[in-house]
PDB file of N, CA and C in Angstrom:
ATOM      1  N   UNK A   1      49.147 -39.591 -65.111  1.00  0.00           N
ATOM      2  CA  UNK A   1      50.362 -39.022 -64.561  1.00  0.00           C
ATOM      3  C   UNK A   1      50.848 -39.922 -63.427  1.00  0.00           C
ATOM      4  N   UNK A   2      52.275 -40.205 -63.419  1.00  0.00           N
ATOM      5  CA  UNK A   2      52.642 -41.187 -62.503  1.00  0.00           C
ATOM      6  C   UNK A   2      52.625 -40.214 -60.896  1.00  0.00           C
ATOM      7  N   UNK A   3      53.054 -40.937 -60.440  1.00  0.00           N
ATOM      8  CA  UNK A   3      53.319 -40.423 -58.977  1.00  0.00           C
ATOM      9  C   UNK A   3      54.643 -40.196 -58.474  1.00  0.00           C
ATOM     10  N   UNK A   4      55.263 -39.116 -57.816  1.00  0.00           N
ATOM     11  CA  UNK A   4      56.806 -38.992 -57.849  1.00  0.00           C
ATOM     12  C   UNK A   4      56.957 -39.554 -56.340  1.00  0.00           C
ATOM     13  N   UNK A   5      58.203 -39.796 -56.442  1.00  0.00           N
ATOM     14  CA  UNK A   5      58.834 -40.016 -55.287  1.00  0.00           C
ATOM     15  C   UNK A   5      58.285 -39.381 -53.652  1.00  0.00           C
ATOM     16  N   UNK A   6      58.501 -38.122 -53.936  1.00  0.00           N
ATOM     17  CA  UNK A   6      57.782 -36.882 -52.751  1.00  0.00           C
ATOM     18  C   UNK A   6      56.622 -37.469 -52.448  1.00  0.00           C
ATOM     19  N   UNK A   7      55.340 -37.649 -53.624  1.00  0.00           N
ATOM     20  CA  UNK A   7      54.230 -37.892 -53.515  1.00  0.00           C
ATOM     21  C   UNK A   7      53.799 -39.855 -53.010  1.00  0.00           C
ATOM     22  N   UNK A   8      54.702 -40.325 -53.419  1.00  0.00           N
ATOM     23  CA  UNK A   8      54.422 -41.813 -52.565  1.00  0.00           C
ATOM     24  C   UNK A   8      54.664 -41.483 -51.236  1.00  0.00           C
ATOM     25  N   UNK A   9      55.897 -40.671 -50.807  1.00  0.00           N
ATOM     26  CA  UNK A   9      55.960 -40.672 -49.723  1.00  0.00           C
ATOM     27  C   UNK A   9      54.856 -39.837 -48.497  1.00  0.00           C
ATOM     28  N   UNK A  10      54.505 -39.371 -49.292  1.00  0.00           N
ATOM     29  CA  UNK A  10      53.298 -38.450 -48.480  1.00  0.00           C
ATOM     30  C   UNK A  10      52.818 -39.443 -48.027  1.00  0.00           C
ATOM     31  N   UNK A  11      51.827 -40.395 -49.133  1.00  0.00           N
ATOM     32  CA  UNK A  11      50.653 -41.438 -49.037  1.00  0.00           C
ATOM     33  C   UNK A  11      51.110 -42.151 -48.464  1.00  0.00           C
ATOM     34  N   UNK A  12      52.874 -42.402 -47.926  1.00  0.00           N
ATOM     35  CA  UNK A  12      53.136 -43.995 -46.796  1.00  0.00           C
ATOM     36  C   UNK A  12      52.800 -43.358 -45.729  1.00  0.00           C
ATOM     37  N   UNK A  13      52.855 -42.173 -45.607  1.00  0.00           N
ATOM     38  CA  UNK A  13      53.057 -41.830 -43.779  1.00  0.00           C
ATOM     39  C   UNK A  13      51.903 -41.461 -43.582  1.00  0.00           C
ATOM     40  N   UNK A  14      50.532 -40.665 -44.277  1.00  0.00           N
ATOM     41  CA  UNK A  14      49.455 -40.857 -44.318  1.00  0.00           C
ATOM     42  C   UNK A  14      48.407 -42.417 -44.075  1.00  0.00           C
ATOM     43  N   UNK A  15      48.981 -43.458 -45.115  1.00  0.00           N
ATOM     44  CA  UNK A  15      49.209 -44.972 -44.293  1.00  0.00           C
ATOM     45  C   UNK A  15      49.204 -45.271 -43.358  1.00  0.00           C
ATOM     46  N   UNK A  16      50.740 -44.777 -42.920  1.00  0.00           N
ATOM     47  CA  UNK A  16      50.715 -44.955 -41.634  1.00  0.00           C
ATOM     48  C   UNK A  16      50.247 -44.853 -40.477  1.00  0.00           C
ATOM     49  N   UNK A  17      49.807 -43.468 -40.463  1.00  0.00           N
ATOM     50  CA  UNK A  17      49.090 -42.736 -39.781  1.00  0.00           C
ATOM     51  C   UNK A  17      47.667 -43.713 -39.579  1.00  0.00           C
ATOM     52  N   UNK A  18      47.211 -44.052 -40.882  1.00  0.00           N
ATOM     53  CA  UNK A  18      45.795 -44.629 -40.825  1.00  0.00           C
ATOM     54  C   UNK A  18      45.874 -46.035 -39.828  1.00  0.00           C
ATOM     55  N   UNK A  19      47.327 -46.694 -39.954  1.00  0.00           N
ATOM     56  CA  UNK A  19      47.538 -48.134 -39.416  1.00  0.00           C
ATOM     57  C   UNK A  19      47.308 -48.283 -38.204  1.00  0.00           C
ATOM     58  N   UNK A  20      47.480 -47.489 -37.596  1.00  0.00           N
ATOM     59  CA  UNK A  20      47.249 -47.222 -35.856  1.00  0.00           C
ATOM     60  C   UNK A  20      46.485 -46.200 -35.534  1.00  0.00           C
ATOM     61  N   UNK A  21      45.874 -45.879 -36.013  1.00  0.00           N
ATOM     62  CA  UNK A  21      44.591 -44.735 -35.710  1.00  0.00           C
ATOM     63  C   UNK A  21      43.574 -45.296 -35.289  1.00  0.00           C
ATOM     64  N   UNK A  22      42.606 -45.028 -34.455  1.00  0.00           N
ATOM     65  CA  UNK A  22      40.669 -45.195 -34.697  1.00  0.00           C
ATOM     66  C   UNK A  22      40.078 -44.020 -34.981  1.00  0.00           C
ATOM     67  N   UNK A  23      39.419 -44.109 -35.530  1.00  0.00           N
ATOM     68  CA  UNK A  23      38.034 -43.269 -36.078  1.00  0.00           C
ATOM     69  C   UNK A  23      39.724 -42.496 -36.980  1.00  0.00           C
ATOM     70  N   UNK A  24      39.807 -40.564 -36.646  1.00  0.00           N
ATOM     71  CA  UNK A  24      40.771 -40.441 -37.224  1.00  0.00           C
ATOM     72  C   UNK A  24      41.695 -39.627 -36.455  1.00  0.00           C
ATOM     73  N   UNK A  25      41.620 -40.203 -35.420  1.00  0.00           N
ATOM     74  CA  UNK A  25      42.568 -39.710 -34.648  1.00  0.00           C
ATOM     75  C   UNK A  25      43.546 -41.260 -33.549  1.00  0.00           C
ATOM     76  N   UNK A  26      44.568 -40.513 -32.953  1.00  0.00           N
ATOM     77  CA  UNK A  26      45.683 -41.805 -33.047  1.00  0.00           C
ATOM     78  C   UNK A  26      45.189 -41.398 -30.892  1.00  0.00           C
ATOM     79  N   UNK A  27      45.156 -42.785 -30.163  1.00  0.00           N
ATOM     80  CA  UNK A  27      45.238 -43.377 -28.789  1.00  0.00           C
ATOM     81  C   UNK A  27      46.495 -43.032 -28.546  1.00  0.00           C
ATOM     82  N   UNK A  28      46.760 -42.874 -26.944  1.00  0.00           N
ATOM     83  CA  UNK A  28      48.341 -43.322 -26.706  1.00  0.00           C
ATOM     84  C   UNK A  28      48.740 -44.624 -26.662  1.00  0.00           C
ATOM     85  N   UNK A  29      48.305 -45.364 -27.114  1.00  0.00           N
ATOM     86  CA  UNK A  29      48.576 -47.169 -27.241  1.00  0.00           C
ATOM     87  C   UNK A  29      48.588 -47.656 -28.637  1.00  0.00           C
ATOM     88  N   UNK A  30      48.059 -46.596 -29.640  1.00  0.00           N
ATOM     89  CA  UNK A  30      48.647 -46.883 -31.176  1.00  0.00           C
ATOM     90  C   UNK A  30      49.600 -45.997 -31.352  1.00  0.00           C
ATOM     91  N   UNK A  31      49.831 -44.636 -30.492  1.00  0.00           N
ATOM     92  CA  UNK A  31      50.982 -43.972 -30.762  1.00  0.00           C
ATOM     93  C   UNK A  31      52.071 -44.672 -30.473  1.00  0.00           C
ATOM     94  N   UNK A  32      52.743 -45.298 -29.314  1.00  0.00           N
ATOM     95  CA  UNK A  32      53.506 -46.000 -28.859  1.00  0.00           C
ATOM     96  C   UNK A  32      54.136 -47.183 -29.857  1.00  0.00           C
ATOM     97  N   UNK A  33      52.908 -48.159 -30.236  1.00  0.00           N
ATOM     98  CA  UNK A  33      52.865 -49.009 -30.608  1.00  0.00           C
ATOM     99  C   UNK A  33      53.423 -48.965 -32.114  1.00  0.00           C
ATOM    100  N   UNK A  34      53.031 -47.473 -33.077  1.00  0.00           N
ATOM    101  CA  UNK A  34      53.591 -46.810 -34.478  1.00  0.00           C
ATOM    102  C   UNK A  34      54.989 -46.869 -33.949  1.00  0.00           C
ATOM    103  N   UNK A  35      55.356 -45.859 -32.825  1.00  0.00           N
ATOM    104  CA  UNK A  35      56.623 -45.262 -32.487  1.00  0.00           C
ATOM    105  C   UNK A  35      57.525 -46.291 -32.573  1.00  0.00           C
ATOM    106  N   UNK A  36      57.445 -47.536 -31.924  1.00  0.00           N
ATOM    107  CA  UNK A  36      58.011 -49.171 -31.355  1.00  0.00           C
ATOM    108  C   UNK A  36      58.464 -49.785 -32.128  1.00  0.00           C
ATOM    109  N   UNK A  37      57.191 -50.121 -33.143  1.00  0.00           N
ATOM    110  CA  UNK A  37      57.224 -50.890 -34.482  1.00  0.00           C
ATOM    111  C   UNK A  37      58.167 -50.368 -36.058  1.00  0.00           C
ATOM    112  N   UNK A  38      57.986 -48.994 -36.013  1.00  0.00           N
ATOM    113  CA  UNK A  38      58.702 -48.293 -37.226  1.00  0.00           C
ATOM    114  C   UNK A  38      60.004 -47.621 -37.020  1.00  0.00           C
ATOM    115  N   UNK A  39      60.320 -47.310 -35.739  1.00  0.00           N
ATOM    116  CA  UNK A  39      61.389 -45.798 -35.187  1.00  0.00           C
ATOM    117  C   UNK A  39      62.568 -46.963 -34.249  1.00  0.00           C
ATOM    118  N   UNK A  40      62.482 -48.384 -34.269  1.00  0.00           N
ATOM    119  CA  UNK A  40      63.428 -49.106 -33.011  1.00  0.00           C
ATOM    120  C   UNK A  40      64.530 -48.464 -32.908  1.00  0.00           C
ATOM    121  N   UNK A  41      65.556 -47.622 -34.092  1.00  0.00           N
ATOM    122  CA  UNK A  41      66.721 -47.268 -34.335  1.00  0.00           C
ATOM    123  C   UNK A  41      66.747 -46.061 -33.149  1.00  0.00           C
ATOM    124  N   UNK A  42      65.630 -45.176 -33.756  1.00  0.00           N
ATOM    125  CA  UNK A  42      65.786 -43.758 -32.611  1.00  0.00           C
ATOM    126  C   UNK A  42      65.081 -43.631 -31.378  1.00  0.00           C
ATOM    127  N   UNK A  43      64.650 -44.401 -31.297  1.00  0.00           N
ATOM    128  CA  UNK A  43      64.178 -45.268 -29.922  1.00  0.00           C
ATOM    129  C   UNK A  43      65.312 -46.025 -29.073  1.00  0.00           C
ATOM    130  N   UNK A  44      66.337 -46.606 -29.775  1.00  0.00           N
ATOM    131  CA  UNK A  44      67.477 -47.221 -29.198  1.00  0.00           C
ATOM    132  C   UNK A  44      68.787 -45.948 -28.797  1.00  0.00           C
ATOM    133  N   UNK A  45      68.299 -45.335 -29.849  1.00  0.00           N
ATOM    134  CA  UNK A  45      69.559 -43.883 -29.722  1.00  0.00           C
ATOM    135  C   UNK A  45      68.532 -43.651 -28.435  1.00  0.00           C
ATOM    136  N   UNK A  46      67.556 -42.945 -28.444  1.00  0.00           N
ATOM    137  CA  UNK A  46      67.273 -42.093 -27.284  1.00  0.00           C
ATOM    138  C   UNK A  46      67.651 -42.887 -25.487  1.00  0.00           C
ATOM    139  N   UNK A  47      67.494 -44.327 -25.641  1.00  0.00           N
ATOM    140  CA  UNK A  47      67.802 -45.163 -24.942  1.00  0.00           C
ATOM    141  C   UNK A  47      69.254 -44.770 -24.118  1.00  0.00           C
ATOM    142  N   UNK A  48      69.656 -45.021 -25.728  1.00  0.00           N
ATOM    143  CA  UNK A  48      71.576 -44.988 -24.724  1.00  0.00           C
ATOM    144  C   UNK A  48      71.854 -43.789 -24.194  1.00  0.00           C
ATOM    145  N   UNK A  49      71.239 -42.828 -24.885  1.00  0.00           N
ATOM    146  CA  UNK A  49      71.416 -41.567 -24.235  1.00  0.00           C
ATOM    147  C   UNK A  49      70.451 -40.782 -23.189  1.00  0.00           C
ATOM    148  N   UNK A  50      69.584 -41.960 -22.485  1.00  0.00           N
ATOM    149  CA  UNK A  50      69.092 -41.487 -20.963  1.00  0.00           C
ATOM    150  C   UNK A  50      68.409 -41.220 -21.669  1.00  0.00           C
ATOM    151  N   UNK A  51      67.203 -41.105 -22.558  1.00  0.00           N
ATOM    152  CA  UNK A  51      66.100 -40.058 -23.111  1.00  0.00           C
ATOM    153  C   UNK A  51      64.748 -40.931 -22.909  1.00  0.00           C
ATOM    154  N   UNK A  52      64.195 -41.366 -22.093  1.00  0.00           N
ATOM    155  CA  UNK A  52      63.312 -42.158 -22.123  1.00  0.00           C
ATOM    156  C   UNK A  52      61.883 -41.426 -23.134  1.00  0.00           C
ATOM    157  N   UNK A  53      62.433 -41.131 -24.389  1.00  0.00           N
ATOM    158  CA  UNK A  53      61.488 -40.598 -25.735  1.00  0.00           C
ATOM    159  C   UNK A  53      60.115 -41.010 -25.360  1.00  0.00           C
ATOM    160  N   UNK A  54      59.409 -42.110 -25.312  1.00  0.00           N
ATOM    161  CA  UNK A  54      57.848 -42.604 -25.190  1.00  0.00           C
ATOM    162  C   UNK A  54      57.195 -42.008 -23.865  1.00  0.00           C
ATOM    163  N   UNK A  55      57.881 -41.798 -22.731  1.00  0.00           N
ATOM    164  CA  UNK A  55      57.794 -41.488 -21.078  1.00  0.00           C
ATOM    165  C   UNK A  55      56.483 -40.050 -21.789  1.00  0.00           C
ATOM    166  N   UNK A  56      56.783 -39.249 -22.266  1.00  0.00           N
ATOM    167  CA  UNK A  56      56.018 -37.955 -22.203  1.00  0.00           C
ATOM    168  C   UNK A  56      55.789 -37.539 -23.492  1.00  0.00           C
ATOM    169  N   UNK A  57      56.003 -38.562 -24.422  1.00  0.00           N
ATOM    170  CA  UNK A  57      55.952 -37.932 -26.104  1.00  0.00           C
ATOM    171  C   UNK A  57      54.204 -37.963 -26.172  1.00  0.00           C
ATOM    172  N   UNK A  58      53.231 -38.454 -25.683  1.00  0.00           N
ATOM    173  CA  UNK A  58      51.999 -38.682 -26.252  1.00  0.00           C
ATOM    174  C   UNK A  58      51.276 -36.858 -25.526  1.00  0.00           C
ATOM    175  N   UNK A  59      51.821 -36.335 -24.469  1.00  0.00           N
ATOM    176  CA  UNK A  59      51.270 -35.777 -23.284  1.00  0.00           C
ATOM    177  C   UNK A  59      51.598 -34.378 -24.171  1.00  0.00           C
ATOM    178  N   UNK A  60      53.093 -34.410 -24.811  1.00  0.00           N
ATOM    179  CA  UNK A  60      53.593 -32.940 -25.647  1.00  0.00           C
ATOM    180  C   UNK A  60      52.722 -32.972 -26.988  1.00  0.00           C
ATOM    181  N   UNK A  61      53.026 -33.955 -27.871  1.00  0.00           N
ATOM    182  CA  UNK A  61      52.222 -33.826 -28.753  1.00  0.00           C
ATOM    183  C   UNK A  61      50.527 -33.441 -28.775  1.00  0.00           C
ATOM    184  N   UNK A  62      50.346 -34.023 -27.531  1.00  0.00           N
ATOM    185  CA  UNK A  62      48.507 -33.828 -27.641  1.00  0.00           C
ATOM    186  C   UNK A  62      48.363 -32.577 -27.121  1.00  0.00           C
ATOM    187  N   UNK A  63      48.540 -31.492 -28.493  1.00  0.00           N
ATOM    188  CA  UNK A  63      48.552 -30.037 -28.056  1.00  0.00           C
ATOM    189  C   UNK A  63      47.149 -29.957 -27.274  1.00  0.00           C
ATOM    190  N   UNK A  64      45.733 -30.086 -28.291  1.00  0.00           N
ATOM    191  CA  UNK A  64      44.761 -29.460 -27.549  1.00  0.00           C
ATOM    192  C   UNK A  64      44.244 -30.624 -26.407  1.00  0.00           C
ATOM    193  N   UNK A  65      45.032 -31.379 -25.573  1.00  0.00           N
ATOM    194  CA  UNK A  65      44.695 -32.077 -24.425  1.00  0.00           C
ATOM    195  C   UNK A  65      43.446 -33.254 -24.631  1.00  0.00           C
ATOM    196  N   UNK A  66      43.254 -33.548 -25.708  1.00  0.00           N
ATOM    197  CA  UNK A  66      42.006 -33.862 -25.754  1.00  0.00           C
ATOM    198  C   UNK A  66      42.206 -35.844 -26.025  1.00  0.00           C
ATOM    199  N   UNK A  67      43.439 -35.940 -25.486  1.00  0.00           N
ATOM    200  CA  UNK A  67      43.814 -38.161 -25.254  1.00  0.00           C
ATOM    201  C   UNK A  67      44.003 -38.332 -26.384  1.00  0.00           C
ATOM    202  N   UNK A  68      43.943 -37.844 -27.479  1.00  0.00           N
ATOM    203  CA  UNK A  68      43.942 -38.206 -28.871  1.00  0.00           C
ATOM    204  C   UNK A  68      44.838 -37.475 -29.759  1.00  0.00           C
ATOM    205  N   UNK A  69      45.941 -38.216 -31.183  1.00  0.00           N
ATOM    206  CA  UNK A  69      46.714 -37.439 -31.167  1.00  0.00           C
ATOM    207  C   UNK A  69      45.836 -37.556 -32.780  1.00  0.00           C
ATOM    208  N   UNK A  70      45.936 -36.072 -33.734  1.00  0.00           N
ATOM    209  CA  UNK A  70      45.183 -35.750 -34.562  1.00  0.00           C
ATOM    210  C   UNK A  70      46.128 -35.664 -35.747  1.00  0.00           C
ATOM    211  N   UNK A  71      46.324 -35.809 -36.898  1.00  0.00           N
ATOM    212  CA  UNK A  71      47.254 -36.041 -38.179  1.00  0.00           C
ATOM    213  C   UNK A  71      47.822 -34.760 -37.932  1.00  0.00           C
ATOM    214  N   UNK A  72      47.484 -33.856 -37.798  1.00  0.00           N
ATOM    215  CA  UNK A  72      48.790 -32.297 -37.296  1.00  0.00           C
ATOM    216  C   UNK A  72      49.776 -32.782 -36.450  1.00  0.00           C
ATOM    217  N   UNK A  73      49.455 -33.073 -35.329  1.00  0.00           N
ATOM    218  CA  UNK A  73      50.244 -33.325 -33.973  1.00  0.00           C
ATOM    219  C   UNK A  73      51.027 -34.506 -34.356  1.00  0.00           C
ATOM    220  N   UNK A  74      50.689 -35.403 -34.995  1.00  0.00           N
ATOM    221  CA  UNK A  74      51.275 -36.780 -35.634  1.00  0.00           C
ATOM    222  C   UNK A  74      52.746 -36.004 -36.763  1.00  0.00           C
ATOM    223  N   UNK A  75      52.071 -35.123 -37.655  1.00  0.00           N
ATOM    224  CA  UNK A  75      52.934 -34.284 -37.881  1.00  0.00           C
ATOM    225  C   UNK A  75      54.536 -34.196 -37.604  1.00  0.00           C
ATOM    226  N   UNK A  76      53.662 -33.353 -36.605  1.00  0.00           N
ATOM    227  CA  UNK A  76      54.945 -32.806 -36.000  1.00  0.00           C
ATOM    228  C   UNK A  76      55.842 -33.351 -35.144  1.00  0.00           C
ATOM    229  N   UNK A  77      55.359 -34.701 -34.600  1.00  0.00           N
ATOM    230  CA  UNK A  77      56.071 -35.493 -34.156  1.00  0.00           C
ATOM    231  C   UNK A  77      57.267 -35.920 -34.773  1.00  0.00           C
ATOM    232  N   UNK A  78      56.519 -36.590 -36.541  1.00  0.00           N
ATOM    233  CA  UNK A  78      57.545 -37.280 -37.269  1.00  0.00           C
ATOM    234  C   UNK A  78      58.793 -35.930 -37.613  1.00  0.00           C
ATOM    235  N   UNK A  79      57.830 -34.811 -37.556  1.00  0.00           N
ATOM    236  CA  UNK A  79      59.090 -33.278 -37.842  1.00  0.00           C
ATOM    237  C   UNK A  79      60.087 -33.470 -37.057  1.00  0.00           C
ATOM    238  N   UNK A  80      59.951 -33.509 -35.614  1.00  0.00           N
ATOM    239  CA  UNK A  80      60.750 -33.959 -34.831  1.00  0.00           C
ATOM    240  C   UNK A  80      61.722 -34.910 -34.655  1.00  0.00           C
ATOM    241  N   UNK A  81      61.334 -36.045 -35.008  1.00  0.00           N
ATOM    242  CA  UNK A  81      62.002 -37.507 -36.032  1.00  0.00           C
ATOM    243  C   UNK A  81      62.975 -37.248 -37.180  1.00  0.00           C
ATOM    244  N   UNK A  82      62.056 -36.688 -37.371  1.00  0.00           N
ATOM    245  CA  UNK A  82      63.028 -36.500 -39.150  1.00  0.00           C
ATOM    246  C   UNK A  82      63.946 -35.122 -39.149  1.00  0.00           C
ATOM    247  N   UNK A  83      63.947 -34.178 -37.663  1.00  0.00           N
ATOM    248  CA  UNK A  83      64.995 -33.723 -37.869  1.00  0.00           C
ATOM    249  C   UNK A  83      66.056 -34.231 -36.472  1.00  0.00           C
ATOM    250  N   UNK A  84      66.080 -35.070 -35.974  1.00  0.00           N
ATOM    251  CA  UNK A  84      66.542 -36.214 -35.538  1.00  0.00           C
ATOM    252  C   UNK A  84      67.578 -36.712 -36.745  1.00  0.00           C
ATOM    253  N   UNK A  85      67.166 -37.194 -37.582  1.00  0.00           N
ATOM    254  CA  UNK A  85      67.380 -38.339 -38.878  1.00  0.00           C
ATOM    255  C   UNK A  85      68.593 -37.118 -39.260  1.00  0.00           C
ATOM    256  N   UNK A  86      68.404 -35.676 -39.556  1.00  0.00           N
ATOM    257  CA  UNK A  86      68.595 -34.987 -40.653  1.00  0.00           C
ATOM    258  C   UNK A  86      69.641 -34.862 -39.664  1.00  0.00           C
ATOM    259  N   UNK A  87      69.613 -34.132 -37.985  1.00  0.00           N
ATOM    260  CA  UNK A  87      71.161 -34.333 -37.527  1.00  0.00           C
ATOM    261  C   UNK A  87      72.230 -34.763 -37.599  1.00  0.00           C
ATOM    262  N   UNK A  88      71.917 -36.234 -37.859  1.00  0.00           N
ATOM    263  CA  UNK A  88      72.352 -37.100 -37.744  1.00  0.00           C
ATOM    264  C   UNK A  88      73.049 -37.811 -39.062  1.00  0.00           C
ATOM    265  N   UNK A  89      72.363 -37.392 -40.120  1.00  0.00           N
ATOM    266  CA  UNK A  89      73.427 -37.010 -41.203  1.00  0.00           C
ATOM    267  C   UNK A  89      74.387 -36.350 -41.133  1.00  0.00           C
ATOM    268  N   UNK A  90      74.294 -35.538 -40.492  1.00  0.00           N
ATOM    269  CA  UNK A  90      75.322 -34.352 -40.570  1.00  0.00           C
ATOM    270  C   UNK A  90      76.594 -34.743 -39.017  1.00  0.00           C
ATOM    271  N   UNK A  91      76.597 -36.417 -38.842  1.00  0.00           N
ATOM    272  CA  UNK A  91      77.346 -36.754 -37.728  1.00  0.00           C
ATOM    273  C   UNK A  91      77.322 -36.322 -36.247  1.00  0.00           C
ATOM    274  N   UNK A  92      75.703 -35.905 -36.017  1.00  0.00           N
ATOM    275  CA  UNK A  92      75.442 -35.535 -34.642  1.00  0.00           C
ATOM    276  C   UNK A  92      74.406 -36.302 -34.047  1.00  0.00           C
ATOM    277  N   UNK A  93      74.874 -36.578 -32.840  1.00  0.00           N
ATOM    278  CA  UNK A  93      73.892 -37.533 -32.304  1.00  0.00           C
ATOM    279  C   UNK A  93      72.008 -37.942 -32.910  1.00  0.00           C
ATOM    280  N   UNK A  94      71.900 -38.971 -32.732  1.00  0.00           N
ATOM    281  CA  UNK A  94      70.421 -38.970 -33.556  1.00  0.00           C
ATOM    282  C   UNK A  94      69.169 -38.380 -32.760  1.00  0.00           C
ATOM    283  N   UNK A  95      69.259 -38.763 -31.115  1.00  0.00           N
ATOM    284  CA  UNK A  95      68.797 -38.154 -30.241  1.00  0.00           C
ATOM    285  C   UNK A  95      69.211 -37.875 -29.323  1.00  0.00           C
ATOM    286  N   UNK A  96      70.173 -36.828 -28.981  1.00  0.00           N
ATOM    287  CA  UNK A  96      70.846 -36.376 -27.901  1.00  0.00           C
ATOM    288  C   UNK A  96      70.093 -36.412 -26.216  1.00  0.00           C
ATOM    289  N   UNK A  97      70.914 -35.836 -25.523  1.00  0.00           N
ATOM    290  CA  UNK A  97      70.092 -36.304 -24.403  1.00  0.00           C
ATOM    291  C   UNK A  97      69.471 -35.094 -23.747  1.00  0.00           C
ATOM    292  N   UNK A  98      69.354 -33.565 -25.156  1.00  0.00           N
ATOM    293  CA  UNK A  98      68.693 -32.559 -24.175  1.00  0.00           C
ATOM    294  C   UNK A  98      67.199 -32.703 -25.466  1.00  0.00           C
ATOM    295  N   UNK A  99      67.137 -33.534 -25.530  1.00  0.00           N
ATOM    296  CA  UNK A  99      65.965 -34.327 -26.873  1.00  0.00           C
ATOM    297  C   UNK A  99      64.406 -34.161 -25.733  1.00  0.00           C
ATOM    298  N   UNK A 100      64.694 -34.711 -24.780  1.00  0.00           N
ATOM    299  CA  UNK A 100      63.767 -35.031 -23.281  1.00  0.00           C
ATOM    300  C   UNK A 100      62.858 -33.989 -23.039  1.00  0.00           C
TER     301      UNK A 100
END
């Protein structure tokens, strides 16, 4: 059985996830470094619009406090991202500036 569309995409961001991880959880210096390397576009939106996005993104995401961000919390980050993306289809800023 081939693999659909939905399902490659799972396995890139799972990938991804793995690309900047140790052991199996993600540092704030591979989070950054994912965020930098893949996101420059909404990283540049959050820019123009005063949102300094990286300043406190590792500190919210790391629900249970523990320096390490865990494939849930990674999650919900990209949730956050991708409804960013999905705004922004719809002709509204990509990251506004109450994003912060």
């Amino acid at each position: 059985m081939s693999t659909t569309p939905a399902e490659k995409s799972m396995m890139d961001t799972i990938d991804l996830f793995h690309k900047f991880r140790r052991s199996d959880t993600m540092d704030k210096e591979g989070l950054l470094k994912l965020l930098q390397e893949n996101f420059p576009n909404f990283l540049s939106a959050c820019d123009k619009n005063g949102v300094d996005y990286l300043a406190n993104i590792f500190e919210q995401k790391d629900k249970n406090k523990d320096q390490r961000i865990e494939f849930s919390e990674f999650l919900s980050l990209l949730g956050d991202i991708a409804t960013g993306y999905h705004k922004h289809s719809h002709q509204e800023e990509l990251c506004p500036s109450e994003h912060q």
